[in-house]
N, C-alpha and C. Protein backbone atom coordinates (compact mmCIF):
# COMPACT_ATOMS: atom_id res chain seq x y z
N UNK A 1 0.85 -1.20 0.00
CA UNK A 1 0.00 0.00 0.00
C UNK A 1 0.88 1.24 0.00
N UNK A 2 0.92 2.15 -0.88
CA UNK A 2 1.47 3.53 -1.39
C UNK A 2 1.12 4.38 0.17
N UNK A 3 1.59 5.36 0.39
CA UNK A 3 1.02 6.53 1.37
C UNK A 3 -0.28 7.07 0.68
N UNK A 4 -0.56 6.97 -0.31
CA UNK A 4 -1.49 8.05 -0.92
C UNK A 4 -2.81 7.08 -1.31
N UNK A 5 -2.80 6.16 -0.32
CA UNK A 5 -4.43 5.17 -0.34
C UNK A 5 -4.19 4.46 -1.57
N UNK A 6 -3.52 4.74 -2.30
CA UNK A 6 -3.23 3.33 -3.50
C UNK A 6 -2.58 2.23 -3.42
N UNK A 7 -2.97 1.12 -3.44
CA UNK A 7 -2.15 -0.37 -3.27
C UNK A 7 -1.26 -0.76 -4.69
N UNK A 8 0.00 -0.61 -3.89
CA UNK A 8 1.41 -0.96 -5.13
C UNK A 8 0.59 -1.92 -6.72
N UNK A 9 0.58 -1.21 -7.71
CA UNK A 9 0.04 -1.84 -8.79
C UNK A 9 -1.30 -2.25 -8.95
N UNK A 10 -1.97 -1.37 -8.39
CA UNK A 10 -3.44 -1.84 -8.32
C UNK A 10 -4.21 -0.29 -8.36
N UNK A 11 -5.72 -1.13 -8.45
CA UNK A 11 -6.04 0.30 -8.52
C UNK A 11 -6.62 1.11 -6.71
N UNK A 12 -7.47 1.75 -6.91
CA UNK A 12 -7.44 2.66 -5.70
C UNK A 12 -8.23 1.53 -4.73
N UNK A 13 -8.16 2.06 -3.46
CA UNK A 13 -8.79 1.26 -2.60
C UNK A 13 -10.67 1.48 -2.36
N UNK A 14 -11.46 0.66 -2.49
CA UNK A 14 -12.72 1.11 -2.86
C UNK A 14 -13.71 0.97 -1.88
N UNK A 15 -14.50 2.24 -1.55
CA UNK A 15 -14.88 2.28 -0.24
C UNK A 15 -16.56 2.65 -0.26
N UNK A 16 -17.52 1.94 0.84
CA UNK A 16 -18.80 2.71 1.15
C UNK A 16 -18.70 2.89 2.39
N UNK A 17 -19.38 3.80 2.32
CA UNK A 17 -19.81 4.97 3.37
C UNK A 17 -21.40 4.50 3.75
N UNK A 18 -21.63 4.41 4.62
CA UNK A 18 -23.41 3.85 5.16
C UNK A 18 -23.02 4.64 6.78
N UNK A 19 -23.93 5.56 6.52
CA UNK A 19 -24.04 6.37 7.90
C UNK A 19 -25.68 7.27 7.37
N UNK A 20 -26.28 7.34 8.09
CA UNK A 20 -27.42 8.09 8.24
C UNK A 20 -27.62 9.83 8.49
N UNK A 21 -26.16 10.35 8.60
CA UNK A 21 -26.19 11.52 8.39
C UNK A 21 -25.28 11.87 7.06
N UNK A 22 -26.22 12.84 6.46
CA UNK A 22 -25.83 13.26 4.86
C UNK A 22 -24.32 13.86 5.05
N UNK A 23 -24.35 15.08 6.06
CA UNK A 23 -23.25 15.50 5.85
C UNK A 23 -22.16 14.66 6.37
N UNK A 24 -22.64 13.97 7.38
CA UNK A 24 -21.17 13.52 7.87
C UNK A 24 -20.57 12.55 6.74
N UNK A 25 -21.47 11.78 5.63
CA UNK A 25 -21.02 11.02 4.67
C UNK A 25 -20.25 11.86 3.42
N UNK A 26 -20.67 13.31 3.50
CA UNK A 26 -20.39 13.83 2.60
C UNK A 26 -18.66 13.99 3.05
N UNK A 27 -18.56 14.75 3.98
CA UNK A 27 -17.59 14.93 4.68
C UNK A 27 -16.11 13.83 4.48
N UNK A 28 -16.69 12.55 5.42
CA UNK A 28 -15.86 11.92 5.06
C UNK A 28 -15.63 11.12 3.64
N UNK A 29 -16.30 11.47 2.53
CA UNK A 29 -16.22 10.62 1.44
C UNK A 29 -14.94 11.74 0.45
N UNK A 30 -15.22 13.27 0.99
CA UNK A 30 -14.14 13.99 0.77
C UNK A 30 -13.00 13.73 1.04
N UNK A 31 -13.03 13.94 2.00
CA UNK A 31 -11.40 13.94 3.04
C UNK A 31 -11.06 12.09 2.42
N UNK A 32 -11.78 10.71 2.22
CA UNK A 32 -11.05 10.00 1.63
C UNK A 32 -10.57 9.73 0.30
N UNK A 33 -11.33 10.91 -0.49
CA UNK A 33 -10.98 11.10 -1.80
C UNK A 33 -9.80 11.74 -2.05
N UNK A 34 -9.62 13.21 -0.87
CA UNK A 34 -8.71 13.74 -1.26
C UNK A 34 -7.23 12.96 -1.05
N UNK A 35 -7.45 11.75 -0.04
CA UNK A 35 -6.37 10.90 0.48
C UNK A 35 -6.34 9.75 -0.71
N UNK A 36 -6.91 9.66 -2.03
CA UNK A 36 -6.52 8.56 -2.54
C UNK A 36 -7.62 7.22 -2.85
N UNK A 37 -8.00 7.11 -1.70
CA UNK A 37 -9.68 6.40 -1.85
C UNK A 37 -10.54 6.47 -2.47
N UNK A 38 -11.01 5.77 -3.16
CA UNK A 38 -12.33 5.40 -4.13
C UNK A 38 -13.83 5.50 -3.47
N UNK A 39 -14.33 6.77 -2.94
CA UNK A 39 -15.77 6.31 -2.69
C UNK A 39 -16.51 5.88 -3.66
N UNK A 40 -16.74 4.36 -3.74
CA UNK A 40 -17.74 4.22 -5.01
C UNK A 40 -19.22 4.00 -4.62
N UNK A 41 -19.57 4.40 -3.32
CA UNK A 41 -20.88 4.54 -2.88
C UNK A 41 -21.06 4.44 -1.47
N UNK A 42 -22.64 5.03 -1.47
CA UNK A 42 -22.56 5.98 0.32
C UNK A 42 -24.01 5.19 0.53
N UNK A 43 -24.35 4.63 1.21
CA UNK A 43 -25.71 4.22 1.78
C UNK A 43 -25.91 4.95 3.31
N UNK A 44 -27.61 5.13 3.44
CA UNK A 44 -28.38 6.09 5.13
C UNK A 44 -28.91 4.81 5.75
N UNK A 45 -28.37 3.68 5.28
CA UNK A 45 -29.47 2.71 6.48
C UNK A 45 -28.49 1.28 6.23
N UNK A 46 -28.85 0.73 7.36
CA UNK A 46 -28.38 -1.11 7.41
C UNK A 46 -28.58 -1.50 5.95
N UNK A 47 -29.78 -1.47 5.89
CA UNK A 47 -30.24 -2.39 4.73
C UNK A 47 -29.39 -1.74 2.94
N UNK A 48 -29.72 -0.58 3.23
CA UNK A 48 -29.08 0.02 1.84
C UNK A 48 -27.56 -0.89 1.98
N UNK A 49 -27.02 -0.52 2.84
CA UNK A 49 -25.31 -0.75 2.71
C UNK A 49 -25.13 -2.06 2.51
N UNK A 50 -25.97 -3.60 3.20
CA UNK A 50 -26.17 -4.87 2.93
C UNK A 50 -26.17 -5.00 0.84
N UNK A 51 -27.27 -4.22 0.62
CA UNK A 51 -27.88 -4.25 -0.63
C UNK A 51 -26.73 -3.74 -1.49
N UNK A 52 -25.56 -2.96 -1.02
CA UNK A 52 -24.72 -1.96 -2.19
C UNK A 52 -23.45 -3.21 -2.04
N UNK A 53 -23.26 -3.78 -0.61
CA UNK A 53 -21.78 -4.53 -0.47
C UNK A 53 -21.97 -5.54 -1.19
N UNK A 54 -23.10 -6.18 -1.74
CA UNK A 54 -23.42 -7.32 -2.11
C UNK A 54 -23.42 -7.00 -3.99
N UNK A 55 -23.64 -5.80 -3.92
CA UNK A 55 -23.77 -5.56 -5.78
C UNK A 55 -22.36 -4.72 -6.45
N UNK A 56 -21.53 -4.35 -5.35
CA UNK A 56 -20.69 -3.91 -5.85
C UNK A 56 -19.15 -4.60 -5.47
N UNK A 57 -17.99 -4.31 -6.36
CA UNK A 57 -17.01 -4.69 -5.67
C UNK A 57 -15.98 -3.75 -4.52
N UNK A 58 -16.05 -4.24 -3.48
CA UNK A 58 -16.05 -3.39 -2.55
C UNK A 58 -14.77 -3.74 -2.18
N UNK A 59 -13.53 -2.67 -1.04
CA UNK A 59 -12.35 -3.41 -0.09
C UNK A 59 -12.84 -2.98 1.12
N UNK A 60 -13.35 -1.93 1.32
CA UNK A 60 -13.92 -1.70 2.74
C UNK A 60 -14.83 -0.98 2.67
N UNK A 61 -16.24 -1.48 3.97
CA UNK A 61 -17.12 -0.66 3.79
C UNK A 61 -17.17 0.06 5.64
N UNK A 62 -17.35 0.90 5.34
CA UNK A 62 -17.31 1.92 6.58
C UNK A 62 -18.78 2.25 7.49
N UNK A 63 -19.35 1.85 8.76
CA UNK A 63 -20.73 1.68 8.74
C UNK A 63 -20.40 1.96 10.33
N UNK A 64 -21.85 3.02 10.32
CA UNK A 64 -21.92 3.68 11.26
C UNK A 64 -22.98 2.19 12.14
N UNK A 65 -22.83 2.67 13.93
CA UNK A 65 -23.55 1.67 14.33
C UNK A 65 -24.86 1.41 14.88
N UNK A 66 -25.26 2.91 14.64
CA UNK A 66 -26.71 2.99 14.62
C UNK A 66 -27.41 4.05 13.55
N UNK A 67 -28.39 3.44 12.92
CA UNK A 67 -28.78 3.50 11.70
C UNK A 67 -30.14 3.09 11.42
N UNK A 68 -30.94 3.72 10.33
CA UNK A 68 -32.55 2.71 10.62
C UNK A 68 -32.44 2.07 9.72
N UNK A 69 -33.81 1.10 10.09
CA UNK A 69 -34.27 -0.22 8.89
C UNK A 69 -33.06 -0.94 9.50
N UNK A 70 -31.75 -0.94 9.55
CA UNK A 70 -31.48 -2.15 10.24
C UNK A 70 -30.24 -1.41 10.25
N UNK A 71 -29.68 -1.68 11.79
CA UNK A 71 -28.72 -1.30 12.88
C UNK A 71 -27.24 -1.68 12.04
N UNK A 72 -26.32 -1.46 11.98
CA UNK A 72 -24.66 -1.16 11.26
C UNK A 72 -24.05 -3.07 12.01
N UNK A 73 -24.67 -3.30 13.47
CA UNK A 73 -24.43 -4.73 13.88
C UNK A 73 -24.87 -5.66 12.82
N UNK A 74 -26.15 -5.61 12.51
CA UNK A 74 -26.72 -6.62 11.44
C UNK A 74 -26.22 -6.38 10.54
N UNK A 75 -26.08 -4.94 10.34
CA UNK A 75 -25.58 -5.40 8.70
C UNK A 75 -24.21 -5.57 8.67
N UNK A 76 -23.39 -5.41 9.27
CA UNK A 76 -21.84 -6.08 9.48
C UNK A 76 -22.23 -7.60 9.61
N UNK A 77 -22.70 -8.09 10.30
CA UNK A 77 -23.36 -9.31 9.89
C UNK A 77 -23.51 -10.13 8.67
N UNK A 78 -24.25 -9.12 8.03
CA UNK A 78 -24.55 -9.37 6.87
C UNK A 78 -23.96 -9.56 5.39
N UNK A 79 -22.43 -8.63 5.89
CA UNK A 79 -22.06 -8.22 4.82
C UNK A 79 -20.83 -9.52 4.67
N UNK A 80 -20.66 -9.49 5.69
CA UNK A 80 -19.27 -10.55 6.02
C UNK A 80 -19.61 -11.39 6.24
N UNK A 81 -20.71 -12.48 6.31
CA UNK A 81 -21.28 -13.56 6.29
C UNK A 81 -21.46 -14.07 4.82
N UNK A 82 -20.50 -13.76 3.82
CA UNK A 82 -20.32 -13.73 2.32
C UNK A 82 -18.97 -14.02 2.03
N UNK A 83 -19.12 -14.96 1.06
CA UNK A 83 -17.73 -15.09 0.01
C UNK A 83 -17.13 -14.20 -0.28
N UNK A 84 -15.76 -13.87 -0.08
CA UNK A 84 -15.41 -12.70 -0.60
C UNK A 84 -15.72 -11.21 -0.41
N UNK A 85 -15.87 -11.49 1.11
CA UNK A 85 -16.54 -10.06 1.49
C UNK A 85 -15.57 -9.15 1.66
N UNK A 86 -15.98 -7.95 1.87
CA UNK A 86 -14.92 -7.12 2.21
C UNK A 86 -14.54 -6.39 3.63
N UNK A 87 -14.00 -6.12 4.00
CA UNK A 87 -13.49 -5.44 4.99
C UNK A 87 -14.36 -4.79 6.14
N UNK A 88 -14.95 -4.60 6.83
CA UNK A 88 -16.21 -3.93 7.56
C UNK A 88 -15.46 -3.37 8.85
N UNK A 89 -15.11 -1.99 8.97
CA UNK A 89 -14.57 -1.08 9.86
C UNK A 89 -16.03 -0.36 10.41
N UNK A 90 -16.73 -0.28 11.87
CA UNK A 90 -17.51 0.21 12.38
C UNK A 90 -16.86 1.91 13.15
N UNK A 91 -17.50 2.96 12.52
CA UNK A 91 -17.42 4.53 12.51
C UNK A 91 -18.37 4.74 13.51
N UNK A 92 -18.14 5.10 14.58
CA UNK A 92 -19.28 5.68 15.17
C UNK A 92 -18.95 6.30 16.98
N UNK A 93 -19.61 6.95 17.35
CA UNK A 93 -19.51 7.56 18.62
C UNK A 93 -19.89 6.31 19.96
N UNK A 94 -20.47 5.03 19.18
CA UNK A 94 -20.75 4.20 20.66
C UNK A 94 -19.49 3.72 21.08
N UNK A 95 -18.88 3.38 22.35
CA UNK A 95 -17.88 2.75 22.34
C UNK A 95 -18.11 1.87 23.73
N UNK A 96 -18.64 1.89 24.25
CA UNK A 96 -19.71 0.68 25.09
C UNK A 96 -18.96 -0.09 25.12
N UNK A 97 -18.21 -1.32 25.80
CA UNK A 97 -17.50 -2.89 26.02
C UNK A 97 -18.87 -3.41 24.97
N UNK A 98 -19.97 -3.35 25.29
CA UNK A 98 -20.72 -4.25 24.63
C UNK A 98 -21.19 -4.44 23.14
N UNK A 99 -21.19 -3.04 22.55
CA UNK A 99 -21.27 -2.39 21.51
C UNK A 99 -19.66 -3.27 20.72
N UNK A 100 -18.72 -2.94 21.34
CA UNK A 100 -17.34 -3.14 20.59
C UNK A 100 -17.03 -4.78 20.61
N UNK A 101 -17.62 -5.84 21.40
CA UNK A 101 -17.95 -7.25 21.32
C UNK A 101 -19.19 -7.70 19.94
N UNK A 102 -20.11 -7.21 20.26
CA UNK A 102 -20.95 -7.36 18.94
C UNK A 102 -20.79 -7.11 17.90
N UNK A 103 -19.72 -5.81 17.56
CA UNK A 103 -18.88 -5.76 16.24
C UNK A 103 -18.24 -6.37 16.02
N UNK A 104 -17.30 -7.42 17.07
CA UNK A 104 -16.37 -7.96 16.82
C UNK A 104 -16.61 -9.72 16.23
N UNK A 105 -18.07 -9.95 17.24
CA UNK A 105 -18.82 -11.24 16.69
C UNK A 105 -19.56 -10.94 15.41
N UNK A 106 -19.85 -10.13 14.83
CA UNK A 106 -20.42 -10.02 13.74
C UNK A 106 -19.75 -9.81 12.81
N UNK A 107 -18.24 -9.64 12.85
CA UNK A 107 -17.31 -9.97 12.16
C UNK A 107 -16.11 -8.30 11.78
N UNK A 108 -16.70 -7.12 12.15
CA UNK A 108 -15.99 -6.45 11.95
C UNK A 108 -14.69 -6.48 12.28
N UNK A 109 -13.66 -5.78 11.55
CA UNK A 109 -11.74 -5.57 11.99
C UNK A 109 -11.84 -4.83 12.41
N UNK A 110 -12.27 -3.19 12.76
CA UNK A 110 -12.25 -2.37 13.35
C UNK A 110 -13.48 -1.55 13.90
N UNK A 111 -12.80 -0.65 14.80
CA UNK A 111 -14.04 -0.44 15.44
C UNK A 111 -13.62 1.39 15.72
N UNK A 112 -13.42 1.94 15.21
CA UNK A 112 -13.09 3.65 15.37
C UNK A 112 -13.87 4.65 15.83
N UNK A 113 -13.40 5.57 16.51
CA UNK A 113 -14.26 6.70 16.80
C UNK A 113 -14.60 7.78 15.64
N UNK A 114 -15.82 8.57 15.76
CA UNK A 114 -16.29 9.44 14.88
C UNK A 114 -15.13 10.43 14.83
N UNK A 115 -14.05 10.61 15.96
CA UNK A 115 -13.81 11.97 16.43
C UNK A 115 -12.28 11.66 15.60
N UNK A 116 -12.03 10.47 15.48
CA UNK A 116 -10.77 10.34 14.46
C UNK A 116 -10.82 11.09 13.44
N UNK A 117 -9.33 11.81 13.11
CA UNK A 117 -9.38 12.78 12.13
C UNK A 117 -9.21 12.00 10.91
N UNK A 118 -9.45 13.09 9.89
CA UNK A 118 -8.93 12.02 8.24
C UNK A 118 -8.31 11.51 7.76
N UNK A 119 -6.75 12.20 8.76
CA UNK A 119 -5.64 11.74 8.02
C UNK A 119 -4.97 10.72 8.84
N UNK A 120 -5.45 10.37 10.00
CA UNK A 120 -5.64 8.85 10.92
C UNK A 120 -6.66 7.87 10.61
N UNK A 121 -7.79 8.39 10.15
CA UNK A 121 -8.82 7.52 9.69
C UNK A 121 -7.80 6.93 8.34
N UNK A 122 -7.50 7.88 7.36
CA UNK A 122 -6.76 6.85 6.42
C UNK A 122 -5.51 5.88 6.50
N UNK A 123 -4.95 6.49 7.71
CA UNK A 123 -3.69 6.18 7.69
C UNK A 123 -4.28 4.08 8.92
N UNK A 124 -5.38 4.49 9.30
CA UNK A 124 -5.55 3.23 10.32
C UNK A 124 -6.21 2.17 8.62
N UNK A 125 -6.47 3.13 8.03
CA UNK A 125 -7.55 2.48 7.13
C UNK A 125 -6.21 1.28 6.21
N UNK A 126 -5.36 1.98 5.86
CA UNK A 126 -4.35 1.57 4.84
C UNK A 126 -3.45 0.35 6.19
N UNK A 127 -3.25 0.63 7.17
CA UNK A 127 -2.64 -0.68 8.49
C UNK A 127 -3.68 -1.86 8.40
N UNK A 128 -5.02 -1.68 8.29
CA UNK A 128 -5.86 -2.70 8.26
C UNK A 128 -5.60 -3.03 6.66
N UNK A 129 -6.24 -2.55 5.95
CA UNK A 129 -5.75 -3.48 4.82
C UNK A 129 -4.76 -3.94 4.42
N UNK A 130 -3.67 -3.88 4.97
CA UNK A 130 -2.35 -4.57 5.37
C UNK A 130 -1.86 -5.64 5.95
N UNK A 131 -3.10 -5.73 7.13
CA UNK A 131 -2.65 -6.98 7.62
C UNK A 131 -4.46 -7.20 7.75
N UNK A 132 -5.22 -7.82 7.01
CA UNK A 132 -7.01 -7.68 7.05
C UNK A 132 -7.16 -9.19 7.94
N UNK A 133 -6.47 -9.93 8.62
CA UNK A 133 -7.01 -10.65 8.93
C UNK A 133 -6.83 -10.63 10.36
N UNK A 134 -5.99 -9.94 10.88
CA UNK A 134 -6.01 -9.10 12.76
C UNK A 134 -7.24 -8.70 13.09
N UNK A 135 -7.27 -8.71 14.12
CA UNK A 135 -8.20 -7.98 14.76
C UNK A 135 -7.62 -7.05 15.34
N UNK A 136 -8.47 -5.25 14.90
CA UNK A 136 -7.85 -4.36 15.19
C UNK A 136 -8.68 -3.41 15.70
N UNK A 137 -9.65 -4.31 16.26
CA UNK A 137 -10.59 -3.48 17.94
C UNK A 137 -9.89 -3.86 18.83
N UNK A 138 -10.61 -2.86 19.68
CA UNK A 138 -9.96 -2.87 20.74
C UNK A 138 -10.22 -3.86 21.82
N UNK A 139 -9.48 -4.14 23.07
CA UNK A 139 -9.83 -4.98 23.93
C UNK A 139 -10.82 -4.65 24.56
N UNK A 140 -11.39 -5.49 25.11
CA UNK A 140 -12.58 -5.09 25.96
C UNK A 140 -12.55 -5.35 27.41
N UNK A 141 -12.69 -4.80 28.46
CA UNK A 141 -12.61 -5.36 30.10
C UNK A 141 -14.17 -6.02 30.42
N UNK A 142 -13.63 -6.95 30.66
CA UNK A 142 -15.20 -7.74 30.95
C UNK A 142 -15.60 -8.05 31.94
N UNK A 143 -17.02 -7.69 32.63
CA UNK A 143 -16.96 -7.70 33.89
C UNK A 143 -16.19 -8.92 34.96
N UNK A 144 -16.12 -9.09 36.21
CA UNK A 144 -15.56 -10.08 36.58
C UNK A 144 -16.86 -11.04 37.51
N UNK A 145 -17.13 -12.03 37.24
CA UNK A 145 -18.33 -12.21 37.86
C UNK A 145 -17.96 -13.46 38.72
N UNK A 146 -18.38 -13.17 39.85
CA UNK A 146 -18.08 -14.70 40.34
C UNK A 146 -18.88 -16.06 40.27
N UNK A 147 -18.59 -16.80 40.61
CA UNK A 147 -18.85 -18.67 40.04
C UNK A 147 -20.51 -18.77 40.33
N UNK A 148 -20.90 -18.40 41.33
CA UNK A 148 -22.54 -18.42 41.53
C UNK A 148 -22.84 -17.13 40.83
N UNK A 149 -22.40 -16.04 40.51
CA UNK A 149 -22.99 -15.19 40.22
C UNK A 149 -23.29 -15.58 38.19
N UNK A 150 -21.85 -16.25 38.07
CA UNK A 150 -22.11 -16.47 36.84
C UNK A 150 -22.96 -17.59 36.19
N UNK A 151 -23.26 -18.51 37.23
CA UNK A 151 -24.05 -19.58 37.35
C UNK A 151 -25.59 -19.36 36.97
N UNK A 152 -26.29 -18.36 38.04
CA UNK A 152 -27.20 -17.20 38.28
C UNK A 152 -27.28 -16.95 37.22
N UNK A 153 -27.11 -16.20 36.22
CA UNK A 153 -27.18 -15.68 35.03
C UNK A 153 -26.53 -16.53 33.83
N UNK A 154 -26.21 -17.68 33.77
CA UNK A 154 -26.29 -18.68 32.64
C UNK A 154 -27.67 -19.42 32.76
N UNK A 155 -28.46 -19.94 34.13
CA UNK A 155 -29.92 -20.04 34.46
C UNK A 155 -31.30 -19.29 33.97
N UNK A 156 -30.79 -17.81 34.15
CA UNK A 156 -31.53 -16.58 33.61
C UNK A 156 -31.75 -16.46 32.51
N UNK A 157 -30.21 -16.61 31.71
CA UNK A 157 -30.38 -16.65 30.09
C UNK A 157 -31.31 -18.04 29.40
N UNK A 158 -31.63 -18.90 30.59
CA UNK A 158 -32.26 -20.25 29.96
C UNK A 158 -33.52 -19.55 30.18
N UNK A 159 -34.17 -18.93 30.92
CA UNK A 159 -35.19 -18.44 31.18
C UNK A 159 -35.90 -18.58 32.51
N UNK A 160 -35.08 -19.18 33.34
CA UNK A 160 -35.49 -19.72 34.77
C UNK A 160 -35.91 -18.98 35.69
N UNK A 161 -36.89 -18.96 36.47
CA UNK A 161 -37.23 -17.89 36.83
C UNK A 161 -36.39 -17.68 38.51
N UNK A 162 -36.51 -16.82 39.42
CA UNK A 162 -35.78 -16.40 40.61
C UNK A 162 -35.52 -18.34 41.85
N UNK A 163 -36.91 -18.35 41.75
CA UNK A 163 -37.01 -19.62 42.54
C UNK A 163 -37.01 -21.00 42.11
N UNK A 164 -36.60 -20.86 40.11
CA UNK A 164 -36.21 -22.10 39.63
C UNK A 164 -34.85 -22.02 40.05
N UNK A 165 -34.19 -20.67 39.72
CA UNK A 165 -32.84 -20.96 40.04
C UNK A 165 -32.47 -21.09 41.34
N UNK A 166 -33.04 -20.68 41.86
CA UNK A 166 -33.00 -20.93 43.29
C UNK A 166 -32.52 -22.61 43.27
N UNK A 167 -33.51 -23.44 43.05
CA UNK A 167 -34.01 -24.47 43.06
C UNK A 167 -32.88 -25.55 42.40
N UNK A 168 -32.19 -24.87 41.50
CA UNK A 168 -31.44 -25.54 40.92
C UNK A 168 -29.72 -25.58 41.04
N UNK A 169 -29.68 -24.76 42.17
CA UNK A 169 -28.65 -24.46 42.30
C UNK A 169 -28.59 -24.81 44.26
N UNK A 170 -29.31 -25.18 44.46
CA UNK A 170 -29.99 -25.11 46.37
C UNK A 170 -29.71 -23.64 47.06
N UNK A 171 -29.85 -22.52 46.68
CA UNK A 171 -29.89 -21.58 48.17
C UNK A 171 -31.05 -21.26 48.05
N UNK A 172 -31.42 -20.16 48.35
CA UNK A 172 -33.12 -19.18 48.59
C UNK A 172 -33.17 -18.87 47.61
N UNK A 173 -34.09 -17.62 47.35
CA UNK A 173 -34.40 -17.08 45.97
C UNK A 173 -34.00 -15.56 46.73
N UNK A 174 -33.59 -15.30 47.98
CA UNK A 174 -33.31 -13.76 48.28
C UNK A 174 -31.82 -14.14 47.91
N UNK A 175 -30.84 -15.30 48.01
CA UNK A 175 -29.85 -15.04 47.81
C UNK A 175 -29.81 -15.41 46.28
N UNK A 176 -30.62 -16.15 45.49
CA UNK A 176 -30.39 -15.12 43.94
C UNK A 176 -30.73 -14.37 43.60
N UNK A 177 -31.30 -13.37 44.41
CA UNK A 177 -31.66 -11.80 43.76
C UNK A 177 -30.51 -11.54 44.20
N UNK A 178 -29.96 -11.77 45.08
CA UNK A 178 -28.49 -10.82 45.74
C UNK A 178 -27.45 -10.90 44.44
N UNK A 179 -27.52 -12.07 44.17
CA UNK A 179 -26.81 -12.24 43.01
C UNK A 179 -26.79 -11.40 41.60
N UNK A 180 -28.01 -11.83 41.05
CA UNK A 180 -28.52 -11.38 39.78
C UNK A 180 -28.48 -9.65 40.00
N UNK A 181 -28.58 -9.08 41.25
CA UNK A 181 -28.55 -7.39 41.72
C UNK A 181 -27.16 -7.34 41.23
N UNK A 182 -26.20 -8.12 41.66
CA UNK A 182 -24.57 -8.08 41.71
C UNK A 182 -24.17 -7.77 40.05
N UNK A 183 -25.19 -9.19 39.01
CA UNK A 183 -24.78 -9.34 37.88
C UNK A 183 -25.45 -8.03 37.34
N UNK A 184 -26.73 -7.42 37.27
CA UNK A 184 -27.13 -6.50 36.70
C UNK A 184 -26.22 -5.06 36.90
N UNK A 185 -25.50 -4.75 38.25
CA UNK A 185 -24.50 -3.70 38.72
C UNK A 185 -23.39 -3.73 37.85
N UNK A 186 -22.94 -5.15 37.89
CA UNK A 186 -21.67 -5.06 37.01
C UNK A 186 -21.98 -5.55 35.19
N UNK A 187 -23.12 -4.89 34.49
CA UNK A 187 -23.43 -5.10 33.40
C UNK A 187 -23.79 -4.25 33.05
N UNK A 188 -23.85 -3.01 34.02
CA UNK A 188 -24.50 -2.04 33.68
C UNK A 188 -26.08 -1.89 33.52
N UNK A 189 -26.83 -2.65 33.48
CA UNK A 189 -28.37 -2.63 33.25
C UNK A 189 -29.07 -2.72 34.30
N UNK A 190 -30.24 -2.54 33.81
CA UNK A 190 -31.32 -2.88 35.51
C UNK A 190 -32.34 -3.82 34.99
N UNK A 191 -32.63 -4.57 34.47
CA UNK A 191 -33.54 -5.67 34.11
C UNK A 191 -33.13 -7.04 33.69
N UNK A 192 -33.62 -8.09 33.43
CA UNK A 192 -33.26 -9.23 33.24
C UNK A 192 -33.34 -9.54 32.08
N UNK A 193 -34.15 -8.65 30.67
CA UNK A 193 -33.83 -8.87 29.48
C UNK A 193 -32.46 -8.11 28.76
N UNK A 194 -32.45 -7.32 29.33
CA UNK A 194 -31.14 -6.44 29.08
C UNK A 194 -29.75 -6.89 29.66
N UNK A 195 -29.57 -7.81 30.55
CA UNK A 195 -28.60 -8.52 31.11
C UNK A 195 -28.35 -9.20 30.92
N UNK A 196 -29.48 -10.36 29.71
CA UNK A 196 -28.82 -11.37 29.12
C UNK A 196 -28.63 -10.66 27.86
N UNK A 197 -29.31 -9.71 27.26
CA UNK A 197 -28.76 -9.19 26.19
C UNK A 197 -27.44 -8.82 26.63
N UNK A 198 -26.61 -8.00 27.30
CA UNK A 198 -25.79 -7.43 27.28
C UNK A 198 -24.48 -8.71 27.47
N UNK A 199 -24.60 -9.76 28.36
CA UNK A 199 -24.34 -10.68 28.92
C UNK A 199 -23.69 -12.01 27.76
N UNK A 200 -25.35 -11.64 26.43
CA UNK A 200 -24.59 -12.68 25.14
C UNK A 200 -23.45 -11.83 24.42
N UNK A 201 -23.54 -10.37 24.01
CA UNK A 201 -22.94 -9.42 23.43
C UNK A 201 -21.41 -9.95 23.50
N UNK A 202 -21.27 -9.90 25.32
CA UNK A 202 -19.95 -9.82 25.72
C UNK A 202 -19.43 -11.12 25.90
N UNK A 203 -20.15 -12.70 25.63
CA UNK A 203 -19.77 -13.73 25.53
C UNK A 203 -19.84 -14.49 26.44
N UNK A 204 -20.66 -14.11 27.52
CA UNK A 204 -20.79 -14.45 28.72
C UNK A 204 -21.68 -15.49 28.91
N UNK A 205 -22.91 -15.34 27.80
CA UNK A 205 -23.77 -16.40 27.86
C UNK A 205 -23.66 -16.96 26.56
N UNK A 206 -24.16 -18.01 25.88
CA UNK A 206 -24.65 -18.38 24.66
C UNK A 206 -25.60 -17.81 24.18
N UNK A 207 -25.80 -17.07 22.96
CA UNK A 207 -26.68 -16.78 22.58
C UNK A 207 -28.42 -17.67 22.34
């Protein structure tokens, strides 16, 4: 790869843009043009960008992670769940542990902030296509849960209710709320659908 976004004897590097705000696509489809990059198309939703990676030949598509008609997760999903897919770098302001696990199971290489400038956005852009088969998100700290607590909430994710698990594990059902209080604190959430959501995200449960 050249400094100037061109790969030694080839042609330019070819890029979509799928973000739901006009200007910010406009913006950055500039600043990677003026660096050398091929925008050969910009999609406002999940589904558009699924529909463009699949009809065009693409090296990286750039996708914001919230988006309508269908969320930048699914369609990273979507896009890389294909022969010959291309590259899927997630752009966006979430940076959540949980958010940056679900990009990473859905197959994205990177995971960048909005606030990265252009000439780091290209310069991270041209390191990944360099070495495209790293993983070049970031680590994630995952909560630390202990052996009943994690027990507690592999039960939950089956659907068990306070006094099955209770039941299945022998203490009370006040000492698995003590628990499941513990797991919801260190997950960040306050409910029991949101804790196994957050809980599969980060690999904690089986989906």
């Amino acid at each position: 790869m050249s400094s100037d976004g061109l790969r030694e004897g080839a042609a330019p590097v070819r890029v979509l843009i799928a973000d739901d705000h006009p200007l910010f696509r406009m913006g950055l489809s500039l600043a990677l043009k003026a660096d050398g990059f091929e925008v050969v198309a910009e999609a406002e939703n999940g589904r558009q960008a699924v529909e463009r990676a699949r009809q065009l030949q693409l090296d990286v598509v750039l996708l914001d992670v919230r988006m309508p008609e269908q969320d930048g997760i699914a369609a990273c999903r979507a896009i890389t769940d294909t022969a010959g897919a291309p590259i899927v770098v997630m752009l966006t302001t979430f940076e959540e542990p949980a958010v940056v696990e679900a990009a990473r199971s859905a197959g994205a290489r990177a995971y960048l902030s909005k606030e990265t400038s252009p000439r780091e956005l290209a310069r991270m852009l041209r390191n990944i296509l360099a070495e495209p088969q790293r993983d070049w998100l970031p680590e994630v700290a995952l909560p630390e849960l202990t052996p009943r607590e994690s027990q507690a909430l592999a039960l939950m994710a089956r659907g068990l209710s306070n006094k099955a698990i209770a039941s299945e594990l022998g203490i009370s059902p006040d000492t698995v709320k003590d628990y499941l209080e513990n797991v919801y604190r260190k997950l960040d959430v306050r409910d029991r659908v949101s804790a196994v959501r957050r809980a599969a995200e980060l690999g904690l449960v089986e989906r």
